[in-house]
N, C-alpha and C. Protein backbone atom coordinates (compact mmCIF):
# COMPACT_ATOMS: atom_id res chain seq x y z
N UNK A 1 22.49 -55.73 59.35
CA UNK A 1 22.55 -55.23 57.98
C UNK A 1 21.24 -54.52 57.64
N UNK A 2 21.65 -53.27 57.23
CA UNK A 2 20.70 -52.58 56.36
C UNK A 2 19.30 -53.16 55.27
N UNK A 3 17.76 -53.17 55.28
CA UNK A 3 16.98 -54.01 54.68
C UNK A 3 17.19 -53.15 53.08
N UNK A 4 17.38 -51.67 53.43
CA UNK A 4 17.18 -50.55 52.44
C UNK A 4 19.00 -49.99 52.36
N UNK A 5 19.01 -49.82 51.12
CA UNK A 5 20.15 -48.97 50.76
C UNK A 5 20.31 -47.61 50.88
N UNK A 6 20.69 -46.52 50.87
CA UNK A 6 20.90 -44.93 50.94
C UNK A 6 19.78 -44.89 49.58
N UNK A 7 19.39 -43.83 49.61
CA UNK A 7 18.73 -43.08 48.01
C UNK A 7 20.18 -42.97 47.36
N UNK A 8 21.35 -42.46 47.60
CA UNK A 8 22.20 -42.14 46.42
C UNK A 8 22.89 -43.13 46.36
N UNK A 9 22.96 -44.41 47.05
CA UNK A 9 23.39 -45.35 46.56
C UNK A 9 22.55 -47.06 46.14
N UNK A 10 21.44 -45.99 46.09
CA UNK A 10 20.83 -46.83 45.05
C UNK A 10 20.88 -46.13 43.36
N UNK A 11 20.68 -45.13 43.72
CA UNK A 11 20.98 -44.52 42.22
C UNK A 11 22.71 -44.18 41.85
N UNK A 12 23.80 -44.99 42.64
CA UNK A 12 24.38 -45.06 41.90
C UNK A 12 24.48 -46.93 41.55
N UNK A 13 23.64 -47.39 42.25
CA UNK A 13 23.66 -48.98 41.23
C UNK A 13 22.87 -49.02 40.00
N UNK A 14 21.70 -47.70 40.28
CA UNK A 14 21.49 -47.80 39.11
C UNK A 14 22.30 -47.23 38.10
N UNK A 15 22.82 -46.17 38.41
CA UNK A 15 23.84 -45.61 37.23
C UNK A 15 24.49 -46.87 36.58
N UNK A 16 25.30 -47.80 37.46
CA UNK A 16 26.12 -49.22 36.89
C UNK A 16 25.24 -49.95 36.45
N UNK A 17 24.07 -50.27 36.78
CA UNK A 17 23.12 -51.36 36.21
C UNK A 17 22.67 -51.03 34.90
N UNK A 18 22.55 -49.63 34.38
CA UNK A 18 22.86 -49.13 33.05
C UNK A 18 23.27 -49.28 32.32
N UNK A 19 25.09 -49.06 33.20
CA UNK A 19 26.08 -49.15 32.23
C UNK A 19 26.46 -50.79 31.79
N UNK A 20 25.88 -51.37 32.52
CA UNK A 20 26.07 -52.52 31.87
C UNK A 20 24.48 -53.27 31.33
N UNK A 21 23.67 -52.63 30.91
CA UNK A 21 22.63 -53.14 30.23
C UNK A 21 23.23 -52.09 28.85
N UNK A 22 24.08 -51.20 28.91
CA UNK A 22 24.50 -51.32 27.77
C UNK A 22 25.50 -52.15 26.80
N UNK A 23 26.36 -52.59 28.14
CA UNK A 23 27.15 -53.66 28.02
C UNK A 23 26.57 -54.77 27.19
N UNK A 24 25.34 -54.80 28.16
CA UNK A 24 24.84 -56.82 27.06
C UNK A 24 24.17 -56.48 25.58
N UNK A 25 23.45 -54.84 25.67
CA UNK A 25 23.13 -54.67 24.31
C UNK A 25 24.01 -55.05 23.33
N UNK A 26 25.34 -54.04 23.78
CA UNK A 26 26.19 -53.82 22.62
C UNK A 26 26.71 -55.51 22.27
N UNK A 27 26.87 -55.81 23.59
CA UNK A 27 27.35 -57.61 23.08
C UNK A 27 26.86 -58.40 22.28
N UNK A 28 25.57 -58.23 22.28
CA UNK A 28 24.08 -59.41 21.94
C UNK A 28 24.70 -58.95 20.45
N UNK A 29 25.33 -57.75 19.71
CA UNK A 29 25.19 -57.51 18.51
C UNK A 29 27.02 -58.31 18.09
N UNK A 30 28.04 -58.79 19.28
CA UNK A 30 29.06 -59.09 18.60
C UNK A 30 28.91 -61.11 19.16
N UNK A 31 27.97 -61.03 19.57
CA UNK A 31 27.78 -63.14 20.06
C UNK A 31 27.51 -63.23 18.77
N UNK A 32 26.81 -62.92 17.40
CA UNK A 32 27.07 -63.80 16.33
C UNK A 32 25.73 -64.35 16.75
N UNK A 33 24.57 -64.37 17.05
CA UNK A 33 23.42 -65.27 17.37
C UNK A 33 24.02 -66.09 18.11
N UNK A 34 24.63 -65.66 19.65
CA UNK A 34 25.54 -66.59 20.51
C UNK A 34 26.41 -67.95 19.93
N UNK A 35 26.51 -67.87 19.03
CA UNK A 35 27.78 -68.58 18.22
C UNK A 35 29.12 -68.72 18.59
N UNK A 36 29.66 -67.02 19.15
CA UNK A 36 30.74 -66.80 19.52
C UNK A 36 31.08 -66.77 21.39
N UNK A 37 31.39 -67.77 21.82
CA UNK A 37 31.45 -68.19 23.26
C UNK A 37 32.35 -66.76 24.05
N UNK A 38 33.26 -66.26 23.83
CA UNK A 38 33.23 -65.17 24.47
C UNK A 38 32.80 -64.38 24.86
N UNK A 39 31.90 -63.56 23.44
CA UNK A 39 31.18 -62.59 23.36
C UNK A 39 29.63 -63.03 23.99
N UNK A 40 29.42 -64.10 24.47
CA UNK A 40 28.50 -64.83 24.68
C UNK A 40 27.98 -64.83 26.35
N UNK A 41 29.31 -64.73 26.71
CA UNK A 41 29.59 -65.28 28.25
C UNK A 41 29.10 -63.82 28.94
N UNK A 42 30.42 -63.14 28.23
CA UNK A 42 30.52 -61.30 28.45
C UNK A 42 29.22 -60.57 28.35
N UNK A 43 28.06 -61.18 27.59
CA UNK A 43 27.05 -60.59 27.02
C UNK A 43 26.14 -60.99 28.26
N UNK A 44 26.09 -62.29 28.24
CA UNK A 44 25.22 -63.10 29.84
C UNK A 44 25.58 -62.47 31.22
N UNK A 45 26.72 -62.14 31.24
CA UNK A 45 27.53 -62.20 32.62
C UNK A 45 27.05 -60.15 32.96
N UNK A 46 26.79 -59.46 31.85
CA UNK A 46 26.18 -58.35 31.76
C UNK A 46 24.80 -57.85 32.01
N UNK A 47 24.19 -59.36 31.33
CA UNK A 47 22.90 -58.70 32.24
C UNK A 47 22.39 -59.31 33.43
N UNK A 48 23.33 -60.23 33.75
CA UNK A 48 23.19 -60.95 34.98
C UNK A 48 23.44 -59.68 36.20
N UNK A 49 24.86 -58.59 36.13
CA UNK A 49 24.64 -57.63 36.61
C UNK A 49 23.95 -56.81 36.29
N UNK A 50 23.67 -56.38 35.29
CA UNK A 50 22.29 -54.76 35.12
C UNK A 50 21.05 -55.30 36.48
N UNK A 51 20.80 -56.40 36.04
CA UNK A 51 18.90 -57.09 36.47
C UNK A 51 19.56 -56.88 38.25
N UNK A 52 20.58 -57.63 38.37
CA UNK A 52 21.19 -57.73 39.93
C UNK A 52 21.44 -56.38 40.54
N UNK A 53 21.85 -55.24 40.01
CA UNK A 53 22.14 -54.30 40.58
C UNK A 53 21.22 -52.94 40.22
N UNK A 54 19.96 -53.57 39.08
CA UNK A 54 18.81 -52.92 39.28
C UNK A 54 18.06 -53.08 40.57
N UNK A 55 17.50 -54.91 40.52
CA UNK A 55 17.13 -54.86 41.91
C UNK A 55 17.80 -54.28 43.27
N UNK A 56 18.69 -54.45 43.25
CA UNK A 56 19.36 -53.43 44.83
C UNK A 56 18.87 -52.49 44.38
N UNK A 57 19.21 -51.32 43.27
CA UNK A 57 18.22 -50.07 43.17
C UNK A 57 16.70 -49.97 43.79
N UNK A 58 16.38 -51.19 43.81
CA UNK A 58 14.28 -50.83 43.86
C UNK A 58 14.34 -51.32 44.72
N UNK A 59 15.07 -51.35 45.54
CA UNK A 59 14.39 -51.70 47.38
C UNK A 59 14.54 -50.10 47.77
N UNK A 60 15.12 -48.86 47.03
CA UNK A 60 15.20 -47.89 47.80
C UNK A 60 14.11 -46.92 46.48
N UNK A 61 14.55 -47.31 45.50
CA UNK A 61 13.63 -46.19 44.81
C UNK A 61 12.18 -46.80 44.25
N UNK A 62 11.43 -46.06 43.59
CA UNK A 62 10.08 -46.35 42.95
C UNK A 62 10.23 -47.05 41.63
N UNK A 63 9.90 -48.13 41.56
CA UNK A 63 9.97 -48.54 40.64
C UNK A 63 9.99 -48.10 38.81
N UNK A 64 8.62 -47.48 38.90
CA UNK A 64 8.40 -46.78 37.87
C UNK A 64 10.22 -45.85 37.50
N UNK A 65 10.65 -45.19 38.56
CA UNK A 65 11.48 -43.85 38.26
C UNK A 65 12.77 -45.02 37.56
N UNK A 66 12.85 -45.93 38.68
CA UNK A 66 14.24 -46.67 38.26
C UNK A 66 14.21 -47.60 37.02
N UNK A 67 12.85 -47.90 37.01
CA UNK A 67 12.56 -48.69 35.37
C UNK A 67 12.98 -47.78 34.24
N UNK A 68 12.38 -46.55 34.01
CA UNK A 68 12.95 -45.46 33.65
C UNK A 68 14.14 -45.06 33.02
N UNK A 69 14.95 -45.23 34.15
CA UNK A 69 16.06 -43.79 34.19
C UNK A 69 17.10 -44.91 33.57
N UNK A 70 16.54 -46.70 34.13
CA UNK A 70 17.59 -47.84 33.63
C UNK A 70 17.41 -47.91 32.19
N UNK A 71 16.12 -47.69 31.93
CA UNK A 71 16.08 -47.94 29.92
C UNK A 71 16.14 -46.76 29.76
N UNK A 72 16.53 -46.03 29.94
CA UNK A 72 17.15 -44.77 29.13
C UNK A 72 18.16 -44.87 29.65
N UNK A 73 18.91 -44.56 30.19
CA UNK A 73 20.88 -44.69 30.28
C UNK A 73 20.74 -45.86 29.10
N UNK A 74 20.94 -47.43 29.38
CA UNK A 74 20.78 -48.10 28.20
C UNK A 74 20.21 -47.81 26.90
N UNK A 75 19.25 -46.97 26.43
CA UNK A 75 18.78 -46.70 25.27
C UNK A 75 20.11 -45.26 24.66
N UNK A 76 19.91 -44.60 25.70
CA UNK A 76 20.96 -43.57 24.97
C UNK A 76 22.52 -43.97 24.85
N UNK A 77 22.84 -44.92 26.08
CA UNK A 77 24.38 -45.28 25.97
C UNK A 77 24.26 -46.52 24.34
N UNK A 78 23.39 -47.12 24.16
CA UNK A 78 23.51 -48.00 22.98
C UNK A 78 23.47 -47.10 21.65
N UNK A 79 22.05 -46.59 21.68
CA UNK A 79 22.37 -45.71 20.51
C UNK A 79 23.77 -44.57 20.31
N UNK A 80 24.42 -43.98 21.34
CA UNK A 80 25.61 -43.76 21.09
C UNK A 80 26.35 -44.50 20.29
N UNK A 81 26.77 -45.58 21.14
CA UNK A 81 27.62 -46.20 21.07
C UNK A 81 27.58 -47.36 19.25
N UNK A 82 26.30 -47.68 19.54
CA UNK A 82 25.92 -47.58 17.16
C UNK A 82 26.33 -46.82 16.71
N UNK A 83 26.05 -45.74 16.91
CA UNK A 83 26.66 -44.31 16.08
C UNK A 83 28.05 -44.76 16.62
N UNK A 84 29.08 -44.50 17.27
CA UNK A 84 30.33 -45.39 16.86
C UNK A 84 31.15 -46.37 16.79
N UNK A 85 30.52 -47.54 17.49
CA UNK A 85 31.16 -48.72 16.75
C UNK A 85 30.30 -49.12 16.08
N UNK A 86 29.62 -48.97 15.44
CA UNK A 86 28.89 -49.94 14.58
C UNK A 86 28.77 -48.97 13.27
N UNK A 87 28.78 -47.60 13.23
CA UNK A 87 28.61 -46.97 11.55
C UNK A 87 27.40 -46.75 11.69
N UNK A 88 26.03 -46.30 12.81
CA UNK A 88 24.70 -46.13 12.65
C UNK A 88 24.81 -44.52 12.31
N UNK A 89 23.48 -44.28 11.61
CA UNK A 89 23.65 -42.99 10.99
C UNK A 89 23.68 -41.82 12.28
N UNK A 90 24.18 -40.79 12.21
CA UNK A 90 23.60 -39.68 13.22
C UNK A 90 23.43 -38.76 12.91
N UNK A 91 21.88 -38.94 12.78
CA UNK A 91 21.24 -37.36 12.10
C UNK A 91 21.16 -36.53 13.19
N UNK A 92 20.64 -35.48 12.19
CA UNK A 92 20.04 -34.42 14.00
C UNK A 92 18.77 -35.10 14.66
N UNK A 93 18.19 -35.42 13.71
CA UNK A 93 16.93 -35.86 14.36
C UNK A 93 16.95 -36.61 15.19
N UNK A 94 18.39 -37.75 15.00
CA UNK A 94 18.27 -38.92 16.20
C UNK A 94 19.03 -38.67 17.20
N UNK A 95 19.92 -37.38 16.99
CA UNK A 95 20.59 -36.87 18.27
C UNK A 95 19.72 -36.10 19.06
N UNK A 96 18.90 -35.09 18.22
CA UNK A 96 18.08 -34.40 19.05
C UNK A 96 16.80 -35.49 20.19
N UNK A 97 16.72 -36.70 19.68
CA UNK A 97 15.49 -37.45 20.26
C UNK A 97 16.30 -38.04 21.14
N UNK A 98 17.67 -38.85 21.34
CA UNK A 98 18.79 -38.87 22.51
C UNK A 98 18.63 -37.56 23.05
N UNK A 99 19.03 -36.65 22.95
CA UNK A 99 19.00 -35.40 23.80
C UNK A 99 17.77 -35.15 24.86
N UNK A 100 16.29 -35.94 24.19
CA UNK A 100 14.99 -35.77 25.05
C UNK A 100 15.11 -36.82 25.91
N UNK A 101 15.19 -37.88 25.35
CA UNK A 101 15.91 -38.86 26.56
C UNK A 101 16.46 -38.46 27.76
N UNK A 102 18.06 -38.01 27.64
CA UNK A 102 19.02 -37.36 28.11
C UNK A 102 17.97 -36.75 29.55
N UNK A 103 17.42 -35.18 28.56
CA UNK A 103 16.35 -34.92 29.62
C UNK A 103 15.57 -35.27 30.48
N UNK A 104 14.85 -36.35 29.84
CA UNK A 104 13.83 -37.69 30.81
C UNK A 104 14.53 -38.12 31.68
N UNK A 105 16.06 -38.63 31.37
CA UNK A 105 16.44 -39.39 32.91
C UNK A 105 17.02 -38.24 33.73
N UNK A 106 16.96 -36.97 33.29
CA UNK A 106 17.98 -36.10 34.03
C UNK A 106 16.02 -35.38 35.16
N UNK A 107 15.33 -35.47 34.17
CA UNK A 107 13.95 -34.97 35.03
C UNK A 107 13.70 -35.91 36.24
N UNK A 108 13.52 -37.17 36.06
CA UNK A 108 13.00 -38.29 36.79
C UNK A 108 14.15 -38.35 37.73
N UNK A 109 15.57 -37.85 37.79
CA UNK A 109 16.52 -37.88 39.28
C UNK A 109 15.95 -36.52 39.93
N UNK A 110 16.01 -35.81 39.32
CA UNK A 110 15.75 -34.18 40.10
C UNK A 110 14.28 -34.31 40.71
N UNK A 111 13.27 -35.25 40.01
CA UNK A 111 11.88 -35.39 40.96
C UNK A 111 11.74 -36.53 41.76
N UNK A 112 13.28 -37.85 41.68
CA UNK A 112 13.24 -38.92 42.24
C UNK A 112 13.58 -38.66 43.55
């Protein structure tokens, strides 16, 4: 067995390790201050994968890039996702500052 993963398939665990650190965000806001045992489990069991399938990411990439590119997918997929399930406002200003984001993780693959 392989010690190192491919480069593109570490960046696609990170792509998933993202998508589910947006997963436990968005959850942490429906557990109720973990009150609610479903939303609770679903919320745990989320970042149990992001952290798990970040690390497989950083045995192949640089830390710094994949620390990165993981809190931004999560920062922009959450703030989306406020703006629609939750009723958060969406100005230009906070779309345009998602949009620099956007850029940041789209810079840090093209120089990763």
């Amino acid at each position: 067995m392989l010690d190192r993963w491919s480069v593109r398939d570490a960046w696609i665990f990170l792509f998933f390790a993202g998508l589910f650190e947006i997963g436990w965000a968005i959850g942490l806001k429906y557990t109720d201050g973990f009150s609610k045992p479903l939303p609770t489990v679903l919320t745990i069991v989320s970042m149990i994968v992001s952290l798990g399938l970040l690390g497989l990411a950083l045995k192949t990439l640089p830390v710094g890039t994949a620390y990165a590119v993981w809190t931004g997918i999560g920062t922009v997929g959450t703030a989306l996702l406020g703006i629609w399930l939750l009723g958060e406002p969406a100005t230009a200003v906070r779309l345009a500052c998602i949009g620099l984001i956007v850029c940041g993780i789209v810079g840090l693959k093209l120089v990763g």
